[in-house]
C-alpha atoms as a PDB file:
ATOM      1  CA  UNK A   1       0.255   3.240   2.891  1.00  0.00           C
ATOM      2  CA  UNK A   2       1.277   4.528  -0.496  1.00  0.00           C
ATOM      3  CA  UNK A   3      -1.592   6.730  -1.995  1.00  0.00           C
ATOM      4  CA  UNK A   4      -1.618   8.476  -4.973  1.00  0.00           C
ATOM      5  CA  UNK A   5      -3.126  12.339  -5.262  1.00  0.00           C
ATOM      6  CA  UNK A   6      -4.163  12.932  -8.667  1.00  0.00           C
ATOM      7  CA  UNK A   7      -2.724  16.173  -9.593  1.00  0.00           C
ATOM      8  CA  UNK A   8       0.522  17.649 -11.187  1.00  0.00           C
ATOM      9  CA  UNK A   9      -0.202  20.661  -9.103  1.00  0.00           C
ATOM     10  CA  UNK A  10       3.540  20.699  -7.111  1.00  0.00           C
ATOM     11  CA  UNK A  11       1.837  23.136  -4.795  1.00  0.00           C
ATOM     12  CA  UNK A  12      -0.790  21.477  -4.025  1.00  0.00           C
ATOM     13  CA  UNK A  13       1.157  18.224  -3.239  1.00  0.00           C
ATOM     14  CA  UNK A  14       3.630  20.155  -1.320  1.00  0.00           C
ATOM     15  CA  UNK A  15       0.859  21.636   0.543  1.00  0.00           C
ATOM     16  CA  UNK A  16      -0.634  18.556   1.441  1.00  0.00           C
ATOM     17  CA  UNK A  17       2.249  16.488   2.339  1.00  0.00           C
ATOM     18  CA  UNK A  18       2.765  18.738   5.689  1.00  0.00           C
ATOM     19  CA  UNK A  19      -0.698  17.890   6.966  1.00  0.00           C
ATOM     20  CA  UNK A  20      -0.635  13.909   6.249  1.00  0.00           C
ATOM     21  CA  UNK A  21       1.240  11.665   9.135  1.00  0.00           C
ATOM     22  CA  UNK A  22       4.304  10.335   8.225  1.00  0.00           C
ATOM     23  CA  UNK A  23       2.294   6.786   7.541  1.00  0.00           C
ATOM     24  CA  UNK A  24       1.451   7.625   4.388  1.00  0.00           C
ATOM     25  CA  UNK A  25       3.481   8.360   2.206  1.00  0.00           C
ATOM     26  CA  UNK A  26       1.856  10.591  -0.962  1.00  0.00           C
ATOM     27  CA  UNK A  27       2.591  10.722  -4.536  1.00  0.00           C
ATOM     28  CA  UNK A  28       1.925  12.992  -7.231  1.00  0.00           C
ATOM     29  CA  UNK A  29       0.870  12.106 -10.717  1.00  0.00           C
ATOM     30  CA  UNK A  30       4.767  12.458 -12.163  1.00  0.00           C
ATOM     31  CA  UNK A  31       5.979   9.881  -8.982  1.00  0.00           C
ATOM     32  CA  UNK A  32       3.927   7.360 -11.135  1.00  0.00           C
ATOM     33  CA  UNK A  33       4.677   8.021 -14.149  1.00  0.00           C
ATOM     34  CA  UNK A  34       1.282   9.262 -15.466  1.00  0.00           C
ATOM     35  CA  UNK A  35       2.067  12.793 -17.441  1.00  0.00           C
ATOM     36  CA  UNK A  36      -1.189  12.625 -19.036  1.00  0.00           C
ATOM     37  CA  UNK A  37      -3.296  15.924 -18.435  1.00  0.00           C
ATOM     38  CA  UNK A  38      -6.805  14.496 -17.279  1.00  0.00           C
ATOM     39  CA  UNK A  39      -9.095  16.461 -18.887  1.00  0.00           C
ATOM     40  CA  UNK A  40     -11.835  18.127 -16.225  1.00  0.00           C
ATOM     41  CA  UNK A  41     -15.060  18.397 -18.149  1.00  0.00           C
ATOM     42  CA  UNK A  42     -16.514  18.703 -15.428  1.00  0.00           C
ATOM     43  CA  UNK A  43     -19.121  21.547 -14.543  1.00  0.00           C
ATOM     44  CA  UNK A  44     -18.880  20.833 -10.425  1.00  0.00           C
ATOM     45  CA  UNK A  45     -16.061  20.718  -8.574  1.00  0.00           C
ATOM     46  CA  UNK A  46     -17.747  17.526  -7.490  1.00  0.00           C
ATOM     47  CA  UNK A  47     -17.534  15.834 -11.258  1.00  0.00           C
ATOM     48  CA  UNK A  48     -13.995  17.272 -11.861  1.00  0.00           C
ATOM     49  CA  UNK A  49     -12.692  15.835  -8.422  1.00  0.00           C
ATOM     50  CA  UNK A  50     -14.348  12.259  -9.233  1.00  0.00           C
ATOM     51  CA  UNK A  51     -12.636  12.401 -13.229  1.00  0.00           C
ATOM     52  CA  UNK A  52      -9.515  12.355 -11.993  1.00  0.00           C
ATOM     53  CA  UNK A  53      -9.835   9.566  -9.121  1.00  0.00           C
ATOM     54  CA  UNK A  54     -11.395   7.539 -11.273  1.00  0.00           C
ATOM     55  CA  UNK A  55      -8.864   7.905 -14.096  1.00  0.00           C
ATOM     56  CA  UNK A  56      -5.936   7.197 -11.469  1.00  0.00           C
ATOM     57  CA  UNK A  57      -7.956   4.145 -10.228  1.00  0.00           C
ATOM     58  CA  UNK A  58      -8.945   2.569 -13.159  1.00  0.00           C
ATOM     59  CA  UNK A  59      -6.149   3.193 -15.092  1.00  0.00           C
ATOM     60  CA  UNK A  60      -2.750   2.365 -12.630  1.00  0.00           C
ATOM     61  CA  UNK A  61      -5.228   0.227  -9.718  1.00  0.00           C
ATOM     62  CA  UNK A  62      -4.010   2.274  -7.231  1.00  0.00           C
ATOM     63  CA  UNK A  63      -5.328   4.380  -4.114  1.00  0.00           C
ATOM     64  CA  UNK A  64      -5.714   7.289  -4.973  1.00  0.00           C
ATOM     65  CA  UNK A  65      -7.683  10.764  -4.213  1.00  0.00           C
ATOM     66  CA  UNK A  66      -8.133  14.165  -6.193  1.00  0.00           C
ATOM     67  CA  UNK A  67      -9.611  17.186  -5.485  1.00  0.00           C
ATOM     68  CA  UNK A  68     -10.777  20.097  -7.207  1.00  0.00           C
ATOM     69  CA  UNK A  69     -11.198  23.616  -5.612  1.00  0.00           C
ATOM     70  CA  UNK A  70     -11.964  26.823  -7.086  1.00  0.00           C
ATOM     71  CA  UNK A  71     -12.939  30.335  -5.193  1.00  0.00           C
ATOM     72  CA  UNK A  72     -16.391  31.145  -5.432  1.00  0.00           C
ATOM     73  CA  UNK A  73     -17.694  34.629  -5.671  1.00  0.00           C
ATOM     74  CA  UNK A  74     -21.183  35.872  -4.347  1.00  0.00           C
ATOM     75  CA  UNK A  75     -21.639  38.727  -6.330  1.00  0.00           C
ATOM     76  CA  UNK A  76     -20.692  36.483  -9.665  1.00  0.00           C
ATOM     77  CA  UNK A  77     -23.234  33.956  -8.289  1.00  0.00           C
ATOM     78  CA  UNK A  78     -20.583  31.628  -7.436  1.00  0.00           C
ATOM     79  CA  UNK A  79     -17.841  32.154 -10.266  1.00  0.00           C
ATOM     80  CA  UNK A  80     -15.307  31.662 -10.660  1.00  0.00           C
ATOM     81  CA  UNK A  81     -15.679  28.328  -9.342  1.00  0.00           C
ATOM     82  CA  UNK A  82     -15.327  25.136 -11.636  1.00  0.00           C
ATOM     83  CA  UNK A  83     -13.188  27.446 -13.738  1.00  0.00           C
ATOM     84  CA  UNK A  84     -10.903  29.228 -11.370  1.00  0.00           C
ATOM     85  CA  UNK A  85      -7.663  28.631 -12.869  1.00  0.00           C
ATOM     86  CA  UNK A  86      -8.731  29.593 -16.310  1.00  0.00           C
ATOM     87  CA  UNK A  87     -11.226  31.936 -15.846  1.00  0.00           C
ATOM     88  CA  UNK A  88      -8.945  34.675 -17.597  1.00  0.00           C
ATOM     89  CA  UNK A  89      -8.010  31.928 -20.372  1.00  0.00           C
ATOM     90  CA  UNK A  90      -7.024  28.754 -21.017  1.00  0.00           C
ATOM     91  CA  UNK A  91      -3.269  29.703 -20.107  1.00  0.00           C
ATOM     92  CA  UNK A  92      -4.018  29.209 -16.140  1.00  0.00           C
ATOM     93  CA  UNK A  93      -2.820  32.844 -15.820  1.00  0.00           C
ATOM     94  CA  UNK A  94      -2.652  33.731 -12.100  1.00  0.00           C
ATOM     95  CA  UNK A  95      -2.537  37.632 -12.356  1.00  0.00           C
ATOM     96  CA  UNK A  96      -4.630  37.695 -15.735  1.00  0.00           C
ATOM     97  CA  UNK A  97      -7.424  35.698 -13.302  1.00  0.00           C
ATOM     98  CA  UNK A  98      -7.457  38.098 -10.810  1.00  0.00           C
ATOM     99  CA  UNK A  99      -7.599  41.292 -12.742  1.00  0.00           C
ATOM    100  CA  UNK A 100     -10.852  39.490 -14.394  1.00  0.00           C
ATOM    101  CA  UNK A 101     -12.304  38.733 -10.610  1.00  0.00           C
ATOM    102  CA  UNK A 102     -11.465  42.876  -9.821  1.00  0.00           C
ATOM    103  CA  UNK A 103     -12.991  44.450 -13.573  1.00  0.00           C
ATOM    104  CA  UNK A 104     -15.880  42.264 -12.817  1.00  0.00           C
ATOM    105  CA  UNK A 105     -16.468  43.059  -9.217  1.00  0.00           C
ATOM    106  CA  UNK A 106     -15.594  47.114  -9.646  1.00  0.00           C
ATOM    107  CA  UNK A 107     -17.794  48.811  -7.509  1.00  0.00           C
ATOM    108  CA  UNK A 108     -18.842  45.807  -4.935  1.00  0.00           C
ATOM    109  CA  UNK A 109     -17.539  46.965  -1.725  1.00  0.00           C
ATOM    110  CA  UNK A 110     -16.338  43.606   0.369  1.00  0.00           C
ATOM    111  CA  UNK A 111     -17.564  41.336  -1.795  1.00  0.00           C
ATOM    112  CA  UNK A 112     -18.292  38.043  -0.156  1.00  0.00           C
ATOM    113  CA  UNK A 113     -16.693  35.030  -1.265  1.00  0.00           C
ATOM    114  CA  UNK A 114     -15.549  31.477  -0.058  1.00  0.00           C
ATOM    115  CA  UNK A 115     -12.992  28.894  -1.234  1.00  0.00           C
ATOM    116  CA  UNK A 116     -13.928  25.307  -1.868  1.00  0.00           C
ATOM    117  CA  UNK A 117     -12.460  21.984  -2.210  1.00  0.00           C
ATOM    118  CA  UNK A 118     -13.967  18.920  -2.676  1.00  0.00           C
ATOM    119  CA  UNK A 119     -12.244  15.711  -2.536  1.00  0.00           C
ATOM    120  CA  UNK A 120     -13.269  12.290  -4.207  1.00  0.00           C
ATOM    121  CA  UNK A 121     -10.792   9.259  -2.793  1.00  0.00           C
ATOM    122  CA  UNK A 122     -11.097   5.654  -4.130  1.00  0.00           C
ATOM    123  CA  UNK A 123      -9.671   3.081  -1.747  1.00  0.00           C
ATOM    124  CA  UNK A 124      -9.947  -0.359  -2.178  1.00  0.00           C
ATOM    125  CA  UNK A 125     -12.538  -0.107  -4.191  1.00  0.00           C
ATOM    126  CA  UNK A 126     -14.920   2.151  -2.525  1.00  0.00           C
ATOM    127  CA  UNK A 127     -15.520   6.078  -3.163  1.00  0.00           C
ATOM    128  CA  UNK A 128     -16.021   8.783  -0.584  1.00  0.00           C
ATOM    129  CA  UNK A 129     -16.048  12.337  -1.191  1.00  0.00           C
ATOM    130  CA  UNK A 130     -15.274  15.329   1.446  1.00  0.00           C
ATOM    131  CA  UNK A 131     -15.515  19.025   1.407  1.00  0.00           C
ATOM    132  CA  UNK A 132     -14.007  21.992   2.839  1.00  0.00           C
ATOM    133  CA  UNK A 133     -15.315  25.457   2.632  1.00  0.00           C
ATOM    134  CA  UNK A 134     -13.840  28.479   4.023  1.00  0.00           C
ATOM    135  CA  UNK A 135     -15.937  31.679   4.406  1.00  0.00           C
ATOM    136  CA  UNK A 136     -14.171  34.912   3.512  1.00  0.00           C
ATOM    137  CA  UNK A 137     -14.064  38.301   1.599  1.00  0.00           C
ATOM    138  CA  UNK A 138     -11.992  39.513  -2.171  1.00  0.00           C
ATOM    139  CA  UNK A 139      -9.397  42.435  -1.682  1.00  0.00           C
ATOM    140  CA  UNK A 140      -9.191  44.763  -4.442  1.00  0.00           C
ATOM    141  CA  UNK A 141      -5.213  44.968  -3.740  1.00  0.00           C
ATOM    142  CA  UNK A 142      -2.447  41.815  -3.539  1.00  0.00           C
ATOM    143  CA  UNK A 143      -0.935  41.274  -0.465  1.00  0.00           C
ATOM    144  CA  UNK A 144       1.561  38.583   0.513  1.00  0.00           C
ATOM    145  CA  UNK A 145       4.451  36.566  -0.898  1.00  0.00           C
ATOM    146  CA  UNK A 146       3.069  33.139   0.202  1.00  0.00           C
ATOM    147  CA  UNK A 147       0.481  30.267  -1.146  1.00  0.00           C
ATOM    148  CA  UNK A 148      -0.655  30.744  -4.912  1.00  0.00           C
ATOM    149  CA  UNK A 149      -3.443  31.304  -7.178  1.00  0.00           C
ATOM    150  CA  UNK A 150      -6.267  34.019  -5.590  1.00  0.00           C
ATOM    151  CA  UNK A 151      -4.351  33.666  -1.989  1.00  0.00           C
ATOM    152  CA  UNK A 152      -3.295  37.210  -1.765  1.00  0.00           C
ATOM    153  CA  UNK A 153      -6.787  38.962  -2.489  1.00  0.00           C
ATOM    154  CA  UNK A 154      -8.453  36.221  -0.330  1.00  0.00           C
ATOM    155  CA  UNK A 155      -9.029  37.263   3.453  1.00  0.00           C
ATOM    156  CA  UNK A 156     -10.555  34.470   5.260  1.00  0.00           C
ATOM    157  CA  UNK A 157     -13.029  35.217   7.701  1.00  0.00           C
ATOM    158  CA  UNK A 158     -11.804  36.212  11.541  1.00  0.00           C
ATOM    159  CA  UNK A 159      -9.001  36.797   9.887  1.00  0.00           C
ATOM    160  CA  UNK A 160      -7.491  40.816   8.682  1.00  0.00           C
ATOM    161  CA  UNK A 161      -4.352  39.295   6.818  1.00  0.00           C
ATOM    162  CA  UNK A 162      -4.992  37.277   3.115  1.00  0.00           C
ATOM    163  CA  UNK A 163      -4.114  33.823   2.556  1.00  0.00           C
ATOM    164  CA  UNK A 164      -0.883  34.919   1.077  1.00  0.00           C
ATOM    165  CA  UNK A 165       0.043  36.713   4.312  1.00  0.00           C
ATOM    166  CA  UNK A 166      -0.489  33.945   6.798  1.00  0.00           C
ATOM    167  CA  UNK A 167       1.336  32.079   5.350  1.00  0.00           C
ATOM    168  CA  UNK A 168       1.517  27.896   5.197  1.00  0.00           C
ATOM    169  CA  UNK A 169       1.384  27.218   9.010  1.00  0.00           C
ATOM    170  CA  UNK A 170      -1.741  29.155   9.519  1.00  0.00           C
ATOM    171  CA  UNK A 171      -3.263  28.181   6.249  1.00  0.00           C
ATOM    172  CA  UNK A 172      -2.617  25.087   6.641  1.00  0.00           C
ATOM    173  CA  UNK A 173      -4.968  24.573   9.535  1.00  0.00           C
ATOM    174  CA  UNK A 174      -7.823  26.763   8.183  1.00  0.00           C
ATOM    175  CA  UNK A 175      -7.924  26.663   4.828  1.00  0.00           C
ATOM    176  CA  UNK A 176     -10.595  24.837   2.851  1.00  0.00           C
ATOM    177  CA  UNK A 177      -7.968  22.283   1.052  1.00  0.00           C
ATOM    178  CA  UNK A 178      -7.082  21.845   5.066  1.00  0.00           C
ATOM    179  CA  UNK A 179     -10.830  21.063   6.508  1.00  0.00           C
ATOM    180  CA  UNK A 180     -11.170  18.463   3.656  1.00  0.00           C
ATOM    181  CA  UNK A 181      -8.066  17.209   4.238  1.00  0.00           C
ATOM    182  CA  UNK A 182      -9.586  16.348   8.092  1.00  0.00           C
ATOM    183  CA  UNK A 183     -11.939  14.530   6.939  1.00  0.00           C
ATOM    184  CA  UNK A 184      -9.918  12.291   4.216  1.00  0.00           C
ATOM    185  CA  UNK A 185      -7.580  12.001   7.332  1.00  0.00           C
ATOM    186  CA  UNK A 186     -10.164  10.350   9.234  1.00  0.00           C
ATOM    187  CA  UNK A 187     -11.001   8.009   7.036  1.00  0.00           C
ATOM    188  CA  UNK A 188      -7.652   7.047   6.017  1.00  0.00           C
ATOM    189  CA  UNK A 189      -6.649   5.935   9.950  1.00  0.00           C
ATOM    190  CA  UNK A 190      -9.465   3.750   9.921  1.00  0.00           C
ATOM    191  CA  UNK A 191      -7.157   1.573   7.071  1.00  0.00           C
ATOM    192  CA  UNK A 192      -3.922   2.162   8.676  1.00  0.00           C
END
């Protein structure tokens, strides 16, 4: 089954392609052809997740899922979120983003937080949506070489090591982009 993921994200694609069976075989925006940047004008993760299937679908015809995940901060009532790569900016800074998420939570000791991803696939002409949510805590300090984005200030929950420490084996099986990725899984057999 050829099935497109809706995202120019490399990462992302890269990250994804370890977890899906060999059965499928997943391509990115570029593989298609489609260098268009979908705009997500969204203010959910939900909406942004459903733009971008729906563009892919309605545009090319084509199977296709997208998801959109951002990290979600308690003590910001849930921002980041919708905005996580550009919350410093528009550039999609990495390091300017988290400097923003440590000024803002200066003087929060362990401040709670969670990463979300929520996926919206269209296949054959039906939509389903799945979520995953990891539960974790913000590090005011970077550590790790591994993953991208807020990974090395993120420490998931049971866990003493960030994202960016554990690197993609472990992450791969807990991470929130992971537990989604489950559930799309499931579904997906079911058309195999």
């Amino acid at each position: 089954m050829k099935l497109i993921f809706a995202t120019h994200n490399k990462n992302k694609v890269e990250e994804l392609n370890l977890l899906v069976p060999k059965s499928i075989s997943l391509l990115s925006l570029e593989d298609i052809h489609c260098f268009k940047k979908i705009e997500e004008t969204g203010s959910k993760l939900e909406e942004n997740a459903k733009i971008k299937a729906d563009f892919v679908y309605h545009k090319y015809g084509l199977n296709c899922f997208s998801d959109d995940s951002g990290l979600e901060v308690e003590a910001l009532d849930g921002a980041p979120g919708v905005y996580s790569a550009r919350y410093a900016g528009a550039e999609k800074n990495n390091e300017a983003n988290i400097e923003k998420i440590w000024r803002e939570l200066r003087g929060i000791p362990n401040p709670k937080a969670c990463f979300r991803s929520v996926f919206h696939l269209n296949l054959h002409g039906k939509s389903h949506s799945f979520e995953g949510r990891v539960d974790g805590t913000v590090l005011f300090e970077k550590r790790g070489s591994k993953g991208f984005g807020y990974d090395p200030i993120f420490i998931p929950e049971g866990y003493e090591k960030t994202f960016a420490e554990l690197g993609d084996t472990i992450k791969n099986k807990i991470s929130h982009r992971a537990k989604a990725t489950v559930k799309l899984l499931q579904l997906l057999k079911q058309h195999l």
